[in-house]
Protein backbone atom coordinates (compact mmCIF):
# COMPACT_ATOMS: atom_id res chain seq x y z
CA UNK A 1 80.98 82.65 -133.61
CA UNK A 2 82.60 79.49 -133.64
CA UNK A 3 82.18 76.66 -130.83
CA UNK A 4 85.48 76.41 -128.95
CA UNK A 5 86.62 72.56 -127.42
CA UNK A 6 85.48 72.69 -123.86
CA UNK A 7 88.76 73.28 -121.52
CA UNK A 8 86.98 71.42 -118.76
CA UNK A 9 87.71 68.44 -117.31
CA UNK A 10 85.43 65.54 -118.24
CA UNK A 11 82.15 64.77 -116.89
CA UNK A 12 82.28 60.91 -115.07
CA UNK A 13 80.13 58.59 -116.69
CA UNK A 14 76.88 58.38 -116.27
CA UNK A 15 76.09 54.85 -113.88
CA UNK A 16 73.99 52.11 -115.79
CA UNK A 17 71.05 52.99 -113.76
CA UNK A 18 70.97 56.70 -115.13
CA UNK A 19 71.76 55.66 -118.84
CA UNK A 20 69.02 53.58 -118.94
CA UNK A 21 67.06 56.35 -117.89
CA UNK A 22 67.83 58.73 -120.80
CA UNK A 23 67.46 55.88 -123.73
CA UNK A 24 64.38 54.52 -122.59
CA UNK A 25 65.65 51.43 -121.80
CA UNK A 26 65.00 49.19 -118.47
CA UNK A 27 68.09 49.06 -116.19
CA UNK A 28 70.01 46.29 -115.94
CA UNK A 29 68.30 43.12 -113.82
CA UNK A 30 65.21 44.31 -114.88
CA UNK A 31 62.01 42.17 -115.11
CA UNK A 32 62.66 41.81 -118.91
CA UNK A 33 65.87 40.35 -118.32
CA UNK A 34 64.69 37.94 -115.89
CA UNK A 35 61.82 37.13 -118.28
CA UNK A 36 64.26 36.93 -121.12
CA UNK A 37 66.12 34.67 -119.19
CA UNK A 38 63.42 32.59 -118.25
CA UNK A 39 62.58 29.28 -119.27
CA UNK A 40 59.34 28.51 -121.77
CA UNK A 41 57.26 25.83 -122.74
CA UNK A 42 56.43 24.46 -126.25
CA UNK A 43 54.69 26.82 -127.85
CA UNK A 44 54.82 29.86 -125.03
CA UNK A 45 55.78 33.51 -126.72
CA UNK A 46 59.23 34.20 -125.73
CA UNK A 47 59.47 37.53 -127.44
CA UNK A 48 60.24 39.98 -124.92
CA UNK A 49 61.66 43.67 -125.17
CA UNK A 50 60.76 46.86 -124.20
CA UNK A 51 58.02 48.80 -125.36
CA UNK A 52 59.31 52.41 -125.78
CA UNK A 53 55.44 53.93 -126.75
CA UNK A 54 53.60 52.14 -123.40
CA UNK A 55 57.27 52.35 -121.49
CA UNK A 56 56.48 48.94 -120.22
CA UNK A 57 57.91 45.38 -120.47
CA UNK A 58 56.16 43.42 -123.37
CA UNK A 59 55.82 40.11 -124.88
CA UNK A 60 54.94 39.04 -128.57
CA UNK A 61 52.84 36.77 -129.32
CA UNK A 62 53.56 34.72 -132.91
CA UNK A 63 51.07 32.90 -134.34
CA UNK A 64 50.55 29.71 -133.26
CA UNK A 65 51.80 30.85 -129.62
CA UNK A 66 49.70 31.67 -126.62
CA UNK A 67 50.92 33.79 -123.50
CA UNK A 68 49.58 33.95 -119.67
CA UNK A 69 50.35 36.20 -116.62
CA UNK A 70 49.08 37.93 -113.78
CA UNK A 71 51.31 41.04 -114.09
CA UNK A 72 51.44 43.75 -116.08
CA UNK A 73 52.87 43.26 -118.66
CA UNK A 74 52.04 44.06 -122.39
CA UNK A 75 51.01 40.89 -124.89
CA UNK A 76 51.13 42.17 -128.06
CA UNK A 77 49.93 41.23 -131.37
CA UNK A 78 49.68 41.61 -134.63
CA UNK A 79 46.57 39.99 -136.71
CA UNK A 80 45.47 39.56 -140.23
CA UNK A 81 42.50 37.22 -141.28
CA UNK A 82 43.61 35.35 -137.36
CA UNK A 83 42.39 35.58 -134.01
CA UNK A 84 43.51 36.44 -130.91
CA UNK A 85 41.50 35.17 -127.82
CA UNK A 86 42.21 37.17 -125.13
CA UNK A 87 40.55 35.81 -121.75
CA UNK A 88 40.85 36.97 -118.13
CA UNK A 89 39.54 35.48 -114.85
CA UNK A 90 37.91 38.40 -112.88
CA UNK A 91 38.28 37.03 -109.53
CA UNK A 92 41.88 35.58 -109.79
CA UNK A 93 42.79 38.53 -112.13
CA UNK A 94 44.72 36.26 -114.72
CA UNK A 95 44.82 36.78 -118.03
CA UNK A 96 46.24 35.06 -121.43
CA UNK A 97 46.42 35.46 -125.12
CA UNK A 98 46.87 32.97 -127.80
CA UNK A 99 47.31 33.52 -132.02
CA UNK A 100 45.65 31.21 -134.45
CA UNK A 101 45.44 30.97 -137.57
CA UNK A 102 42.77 27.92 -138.78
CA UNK A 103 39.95 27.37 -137.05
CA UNK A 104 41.36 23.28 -137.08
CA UNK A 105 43.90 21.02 -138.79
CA UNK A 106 46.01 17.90 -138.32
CA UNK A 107 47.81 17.60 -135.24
CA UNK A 108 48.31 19.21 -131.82
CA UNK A 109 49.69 22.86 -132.81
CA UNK A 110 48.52 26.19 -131.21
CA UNK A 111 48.04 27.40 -134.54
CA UNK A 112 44.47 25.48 -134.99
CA UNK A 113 41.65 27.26 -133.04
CA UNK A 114 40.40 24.28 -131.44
CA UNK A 115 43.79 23.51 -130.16
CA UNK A 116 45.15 26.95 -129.06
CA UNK A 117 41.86 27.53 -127.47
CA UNK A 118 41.71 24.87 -125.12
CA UNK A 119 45.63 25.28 -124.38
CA UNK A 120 45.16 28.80 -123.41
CA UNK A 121 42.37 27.84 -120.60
CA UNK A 122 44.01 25.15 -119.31
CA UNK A 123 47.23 27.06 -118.75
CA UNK A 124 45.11 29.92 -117.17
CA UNK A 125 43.41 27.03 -114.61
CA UNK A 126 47.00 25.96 -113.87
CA UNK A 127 47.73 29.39 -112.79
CA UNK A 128 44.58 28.76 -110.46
CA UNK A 129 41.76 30.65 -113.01
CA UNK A 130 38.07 28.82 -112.99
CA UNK A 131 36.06 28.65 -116.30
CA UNK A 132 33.18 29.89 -114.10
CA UNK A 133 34.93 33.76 -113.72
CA UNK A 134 36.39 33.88 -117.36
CA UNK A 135 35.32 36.36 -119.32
CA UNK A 136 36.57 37.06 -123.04
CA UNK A 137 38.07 39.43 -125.89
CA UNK A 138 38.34 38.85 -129.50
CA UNK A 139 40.16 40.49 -132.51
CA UNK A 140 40.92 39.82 -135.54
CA UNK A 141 39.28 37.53 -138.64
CA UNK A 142 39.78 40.39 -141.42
CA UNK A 143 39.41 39.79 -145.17
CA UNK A 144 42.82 41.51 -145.56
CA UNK A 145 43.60 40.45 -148.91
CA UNK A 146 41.09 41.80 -152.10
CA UNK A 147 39.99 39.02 -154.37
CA UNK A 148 40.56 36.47 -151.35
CA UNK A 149 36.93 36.28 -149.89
CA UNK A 150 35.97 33.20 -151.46
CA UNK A 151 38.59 31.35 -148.96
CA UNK A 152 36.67 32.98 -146.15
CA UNK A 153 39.53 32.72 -143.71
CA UNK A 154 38.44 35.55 -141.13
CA UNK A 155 35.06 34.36 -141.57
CA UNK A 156 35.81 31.29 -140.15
CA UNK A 157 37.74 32.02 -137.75
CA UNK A 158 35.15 34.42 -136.25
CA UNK A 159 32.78 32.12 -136.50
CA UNK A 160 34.57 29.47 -134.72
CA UNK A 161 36.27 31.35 -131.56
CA UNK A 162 32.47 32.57 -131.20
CA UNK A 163 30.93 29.27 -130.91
CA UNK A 164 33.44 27.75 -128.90
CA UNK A 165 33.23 30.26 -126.14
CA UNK A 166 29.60 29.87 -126.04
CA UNK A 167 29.97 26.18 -125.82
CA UNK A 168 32.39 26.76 -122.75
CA UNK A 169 30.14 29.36 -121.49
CA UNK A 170 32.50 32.21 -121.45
CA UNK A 171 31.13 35.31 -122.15
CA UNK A 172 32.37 37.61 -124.88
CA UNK A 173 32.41 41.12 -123.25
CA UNK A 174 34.04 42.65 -126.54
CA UNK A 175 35.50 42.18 -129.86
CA UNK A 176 37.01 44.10 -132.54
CA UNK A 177 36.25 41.23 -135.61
CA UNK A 178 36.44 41.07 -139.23
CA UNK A 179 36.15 44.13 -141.95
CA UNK A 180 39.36 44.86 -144.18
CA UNK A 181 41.46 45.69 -141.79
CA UNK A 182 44.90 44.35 -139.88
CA UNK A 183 44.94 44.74 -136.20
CA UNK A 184 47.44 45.63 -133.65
CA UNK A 185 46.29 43.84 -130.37
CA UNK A 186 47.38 45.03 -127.02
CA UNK A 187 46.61 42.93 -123.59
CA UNK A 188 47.28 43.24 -120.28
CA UNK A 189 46.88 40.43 -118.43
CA UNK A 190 46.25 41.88 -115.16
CA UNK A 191 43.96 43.97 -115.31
CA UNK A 192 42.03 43.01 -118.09
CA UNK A 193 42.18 45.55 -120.06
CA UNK A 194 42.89 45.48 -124.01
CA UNK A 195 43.58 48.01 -126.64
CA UNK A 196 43.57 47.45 -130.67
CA UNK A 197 44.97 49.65 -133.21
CA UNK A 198 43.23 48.89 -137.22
CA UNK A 199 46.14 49.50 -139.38
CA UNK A 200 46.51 50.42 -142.86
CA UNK A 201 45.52 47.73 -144.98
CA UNK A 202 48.14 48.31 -148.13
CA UNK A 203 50.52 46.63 -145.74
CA UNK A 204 48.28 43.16 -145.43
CA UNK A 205 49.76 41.10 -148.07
CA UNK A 206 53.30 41.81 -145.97
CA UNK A 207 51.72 41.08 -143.16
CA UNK A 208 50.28 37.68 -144.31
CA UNK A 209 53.78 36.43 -145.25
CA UNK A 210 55.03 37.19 -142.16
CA UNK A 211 52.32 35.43 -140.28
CA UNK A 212 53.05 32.38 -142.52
CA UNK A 213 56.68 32.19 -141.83
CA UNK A 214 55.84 32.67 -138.22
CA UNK A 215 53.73 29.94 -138.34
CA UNK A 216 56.56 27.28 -140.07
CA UNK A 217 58.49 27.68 -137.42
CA UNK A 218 56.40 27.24 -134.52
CA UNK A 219 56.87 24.03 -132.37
CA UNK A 220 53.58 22.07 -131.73
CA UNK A 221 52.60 22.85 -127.84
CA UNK A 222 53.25 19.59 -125.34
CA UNK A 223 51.13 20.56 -122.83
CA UNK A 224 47.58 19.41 -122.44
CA UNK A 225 37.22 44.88 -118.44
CA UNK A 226 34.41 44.85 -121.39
CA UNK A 227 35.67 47.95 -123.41
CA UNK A 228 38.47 48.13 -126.25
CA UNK A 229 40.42 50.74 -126.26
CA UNK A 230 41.62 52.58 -129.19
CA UNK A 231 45.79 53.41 -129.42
């Protein structure tokens, strides 16, 4: 039988508020708005959207950026042979994330370990966190790329974000570190609480392009739980 056009008058449109609820999208003045609209310092992820599998506000985090909060919201990732710190002051329940990709090089730039590192804590102590009640997560450092070993890239980077966080006496509570594979990093800053996803690696060669042309266009930075969960 065929469908015959509805001799009904039309339905009145749905308000904002009620769209928003059947696309999965925030309503309008939302938090991600006002963190889209927000301003951001040299080298700070500004990446926001929505996150339609955790139905949360989220922020990416580039390489060569770094991102801190005390809400929750989800810092995201995505890492081949780099690291992502992810620390978290128990008492002041703060928590940040940074991306790098070398453990150092020339210059102040968040994408050198020994920069981004030290960046990330001091932002966290401006947001009132102590060294004393930081605690730490790592990820990342994968030989990615067959036939690429020699470089040692995700080695190094291991083995750097591990001896600086002894040297600062933060304790590593958890890790997900080297192998073959890419990682999808998840953080939530207040609570703690992170989540990594190993992906495929047939995609790594795609993904270490895109981390390079993140990492051109970063701007050099101006300014001075203990499980992982699966996802």
């Amino acid at each position: 039988m065929a469908l015959m056009p509805s001799t009904s008058s039309p339905r009145p449109a749905l308000p904002p508020q009620r769209l928003s609820g059947l696309t999965g999208l925030p309503p309008a003045g939302s938090r991600l708005e006002r963190l889209k609209a927000a301003s951001r310092k040299p080298g700070e992820a500004s990446f926001f959207y929505y996150d339609a599998h955790f139905k949360n506000e989220a922020v990416k985090v580039l390489p060569g950026e770094y991102y801190v909060d005390n809400e929750d919201l989800l810092v995201m990732t995505t890492l081949g042979s780099c690291i992502a710190a992810c620390l978290w002051d128990r008492e002041k329940r703060i928590g940040g994330m940074n991306h790098f990709m070398l453990p150092e090089g020339s210059g102040d730039s968040g994408r050198y370990g020994s920069y981004a590192m030290e960046l990330l804590i001091n932002e966290m102590m401006k947001r009132g966190a102590s060294r004393l009640t930081m605690e730490a997560k790592i990820f990342g450092g994968g030989a990615v790329i067959s036939g690429m070993n020699s470089i040692n890239v995700g080695e190094r980077n291991t083995e750097f974000v591990t001896h600086f966080l002894a040297t600062e006496r933060i304790p590593i509570v958890s890790k997900d570190v080297m192998d073959i594979y890419p990682r999808k990093v998840c953080f939530l800053p207040a609570s703690g609480k992170a989540m990594v996803k190993r992906l495929a690696p047939t995609n790594a060669e795609a993904l270490v392009a895109q981390e390079r042309a993140a990492a051109q266009k970063v701007v050099p930075a101006s300014t001075g739980g203990g499980s992982i969960d699966l996802f």
